[in-house]
Protein backbone atom coordinates (compact mmCIF):
# COMPACT_ATOMS: atom_id res chain seq x y z
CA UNK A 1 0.00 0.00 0.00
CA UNK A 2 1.27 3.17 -0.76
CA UNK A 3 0.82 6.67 0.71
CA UNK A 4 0.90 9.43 -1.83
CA UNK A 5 -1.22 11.66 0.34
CA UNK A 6 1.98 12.07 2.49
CA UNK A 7 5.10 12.53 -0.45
CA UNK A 8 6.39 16.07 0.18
CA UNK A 9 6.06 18.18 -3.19
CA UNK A 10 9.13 19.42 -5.15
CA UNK A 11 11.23 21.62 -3.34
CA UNK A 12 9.18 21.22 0.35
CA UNK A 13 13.02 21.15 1.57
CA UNK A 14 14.41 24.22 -0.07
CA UNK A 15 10.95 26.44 1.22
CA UNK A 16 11.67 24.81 4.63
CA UNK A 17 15.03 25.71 4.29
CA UNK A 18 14.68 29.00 3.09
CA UNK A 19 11.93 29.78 5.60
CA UNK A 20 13.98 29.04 8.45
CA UNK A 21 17.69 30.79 7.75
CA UNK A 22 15.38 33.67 6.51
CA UNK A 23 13.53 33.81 9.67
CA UNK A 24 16.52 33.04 11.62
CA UNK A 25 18.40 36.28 9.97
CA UNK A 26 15.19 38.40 10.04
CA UNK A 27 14.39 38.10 13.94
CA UNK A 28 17.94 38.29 15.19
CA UNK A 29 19.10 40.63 13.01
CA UNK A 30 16.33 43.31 13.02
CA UNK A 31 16.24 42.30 16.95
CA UNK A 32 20.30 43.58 16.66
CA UNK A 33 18.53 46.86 15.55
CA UNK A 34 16.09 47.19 18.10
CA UNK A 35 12.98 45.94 16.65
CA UNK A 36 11.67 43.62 19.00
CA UNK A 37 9.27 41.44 17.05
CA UNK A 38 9.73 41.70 13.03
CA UNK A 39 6.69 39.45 12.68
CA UNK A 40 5.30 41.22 9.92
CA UNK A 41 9.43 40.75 7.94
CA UNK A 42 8.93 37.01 8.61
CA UNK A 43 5.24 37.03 6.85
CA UNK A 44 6.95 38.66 4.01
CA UNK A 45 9.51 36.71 3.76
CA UNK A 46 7.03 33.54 3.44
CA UNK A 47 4.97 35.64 0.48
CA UNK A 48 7.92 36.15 -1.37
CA UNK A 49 9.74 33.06 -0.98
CA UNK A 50 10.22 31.25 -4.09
CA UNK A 51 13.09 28.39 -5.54
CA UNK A 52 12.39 30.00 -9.11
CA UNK A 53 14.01 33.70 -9.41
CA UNK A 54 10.78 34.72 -12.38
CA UNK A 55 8.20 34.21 -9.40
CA UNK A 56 10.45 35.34 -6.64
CA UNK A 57 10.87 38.32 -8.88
CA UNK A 58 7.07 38.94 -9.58
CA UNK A 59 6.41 38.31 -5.90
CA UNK A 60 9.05 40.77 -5.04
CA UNK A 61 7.26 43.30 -7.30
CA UNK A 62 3.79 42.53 -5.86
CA UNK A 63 4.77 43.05 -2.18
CA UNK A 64 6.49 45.88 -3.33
CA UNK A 65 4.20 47.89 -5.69
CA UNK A 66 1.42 46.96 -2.72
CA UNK A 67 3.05 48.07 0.31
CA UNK A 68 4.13 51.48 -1.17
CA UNK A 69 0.20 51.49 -2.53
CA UNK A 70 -0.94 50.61 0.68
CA UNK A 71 1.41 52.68 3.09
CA UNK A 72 0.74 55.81 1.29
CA UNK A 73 -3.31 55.40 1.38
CA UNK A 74 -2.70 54.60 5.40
CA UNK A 75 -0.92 57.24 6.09
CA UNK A 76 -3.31 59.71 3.81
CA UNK A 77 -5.97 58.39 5.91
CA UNK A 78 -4.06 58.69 9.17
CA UNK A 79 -3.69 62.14 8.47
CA UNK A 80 -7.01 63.10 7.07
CA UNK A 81 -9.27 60.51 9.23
CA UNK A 82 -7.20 59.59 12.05
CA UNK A 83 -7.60 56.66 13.95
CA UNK A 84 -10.49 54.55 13.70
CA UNK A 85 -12.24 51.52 12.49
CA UNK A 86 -14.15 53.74 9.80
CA UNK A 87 -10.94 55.47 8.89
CA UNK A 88 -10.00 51.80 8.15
CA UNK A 89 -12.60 50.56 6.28
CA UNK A 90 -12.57 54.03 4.52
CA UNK A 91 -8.73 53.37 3.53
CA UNK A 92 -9.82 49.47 2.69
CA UNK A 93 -11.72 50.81 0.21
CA UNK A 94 -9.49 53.15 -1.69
CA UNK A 95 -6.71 50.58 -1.59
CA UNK A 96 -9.06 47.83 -3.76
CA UNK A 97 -10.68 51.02 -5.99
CA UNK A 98 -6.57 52.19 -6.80
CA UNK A 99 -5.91 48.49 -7.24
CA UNK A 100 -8.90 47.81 -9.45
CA UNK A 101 -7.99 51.37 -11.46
CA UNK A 102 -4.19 50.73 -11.97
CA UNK A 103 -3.40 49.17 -15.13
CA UNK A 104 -1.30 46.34 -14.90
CA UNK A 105 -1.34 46.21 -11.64
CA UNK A 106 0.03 43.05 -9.39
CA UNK A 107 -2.35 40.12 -9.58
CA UNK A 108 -1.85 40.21 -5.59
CA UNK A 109 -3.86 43.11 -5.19
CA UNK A 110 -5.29 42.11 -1.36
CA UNK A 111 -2.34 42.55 -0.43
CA UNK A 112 -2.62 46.31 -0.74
CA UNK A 113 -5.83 46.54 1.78
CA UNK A 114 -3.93 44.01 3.73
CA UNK A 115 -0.78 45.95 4.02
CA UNK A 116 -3.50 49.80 4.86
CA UNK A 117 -4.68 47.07 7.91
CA UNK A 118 -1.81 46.10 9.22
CA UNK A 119 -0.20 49.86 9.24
CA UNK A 120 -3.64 51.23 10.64
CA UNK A 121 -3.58 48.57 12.92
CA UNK A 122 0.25 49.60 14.21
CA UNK A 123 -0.84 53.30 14.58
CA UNK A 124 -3.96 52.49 16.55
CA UNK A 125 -1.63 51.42 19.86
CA UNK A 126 0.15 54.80 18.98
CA UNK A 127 0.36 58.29 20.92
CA UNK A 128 -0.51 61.11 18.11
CA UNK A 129 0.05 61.12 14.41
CA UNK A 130 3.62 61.39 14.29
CA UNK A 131 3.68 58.25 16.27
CA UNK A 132 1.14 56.81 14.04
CA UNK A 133 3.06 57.61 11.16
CA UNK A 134 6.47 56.54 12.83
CA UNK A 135 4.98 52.87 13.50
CA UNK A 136 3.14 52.60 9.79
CA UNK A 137 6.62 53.36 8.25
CA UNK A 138 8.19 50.77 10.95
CA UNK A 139 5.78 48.18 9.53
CA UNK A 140 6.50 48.72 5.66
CA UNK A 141 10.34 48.58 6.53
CA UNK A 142 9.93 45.21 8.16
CA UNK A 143 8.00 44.37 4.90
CA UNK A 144 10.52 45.63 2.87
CA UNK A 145 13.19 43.75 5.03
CA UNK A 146 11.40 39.94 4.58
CA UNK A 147 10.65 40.69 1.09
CA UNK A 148 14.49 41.73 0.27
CA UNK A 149 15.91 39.05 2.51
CA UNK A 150 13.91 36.29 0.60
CA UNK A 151 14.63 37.62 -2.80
CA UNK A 152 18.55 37.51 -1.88
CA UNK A 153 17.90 33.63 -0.72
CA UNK A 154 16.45 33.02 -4.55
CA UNK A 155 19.73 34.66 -5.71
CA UNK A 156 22.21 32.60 -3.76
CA UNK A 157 20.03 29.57 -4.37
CA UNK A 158 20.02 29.87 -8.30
CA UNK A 159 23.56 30.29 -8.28
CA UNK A 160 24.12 27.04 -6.03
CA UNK A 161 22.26 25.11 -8.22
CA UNK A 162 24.47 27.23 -11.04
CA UNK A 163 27.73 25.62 -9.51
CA UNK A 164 25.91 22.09 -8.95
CA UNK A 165 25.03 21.76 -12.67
CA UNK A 166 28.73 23.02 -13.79
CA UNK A 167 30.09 20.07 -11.72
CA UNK A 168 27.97 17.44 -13.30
């Protein structure tokens, strides 16, 4: 009898891998600069990871293209709105409508109303907006931080597998 149900998929290991050393580097190194919990680097780091550097690429660009998109409707909507769970719904909305608008815009699009919840979110335990803002631009740098530490992992894996294939 065989189990098929339980055969990892191609490349489970290198995700696992890549997962871990990026998580690994993430929390202690952005811990080294006094960011106590980059939880929201590590999440990026698991959107963006990919073994192939096309879709690591296009991931890349999603995450990027979404969290600019969504940090600058936040923080529009910090300023004008302020803090609130209608400010947030209100910002919600304009992040799908500019998403819906843009042409050629990432396939990914949630992530844009994703990314104006989690930076509302941040400035809602804050002290006045230029705390607000502060932690909404500390969020979108731990994005930026998982996103660009899992895009370098794609690099240094395509070249091992470059040196593996020249020594066949």
């Amino acid at each position: 009898m065989e189990f098929n149900f339980i055969t990892p998929r191609k490349n489970a290991l290198v995700y696992i891998i890549k997962i871990l050393s990026g998580s690994l580097i993430l929390w202690y190194g952005l811990r080294a600069l006094g960011l106590q919990e980059p939880y929201w680097a590590m999440i990026s780091l698991i959107i963006v990871t990919e073994p192939d550097m096309t879709v690591a690429k296009a991931n890349f660009k999603a995450r990027l293209v979404n969290t600019i998109s969504g940090c600058f409707i936040a923080c529009f909507s910090l300023l004008l709105f302020g803090t609130s769970f209608f400010a947030m719904l209100i910002a919600m909305t304009l992040a799908v409508v500019v998403a819906m608008l843009w042409q050629n815009y990432p396939s990914n699009w949630r992530l844009g109303p994703v990314t104006v919840v989690i930076l509302m979110s941040a400035a809602f335990s804050g002290a006045g907006v230029n705390e607000e803002l502060h932690l909404a631009f500390l969020r979108v740098a731990e994005v930026m931080a998982g996103s660009i530490v899992a895009l370098l992992q794609t690099v240094i894996y395509m070249q091992i597998q470059k040196w593996q294939q020249n020594d066949s």
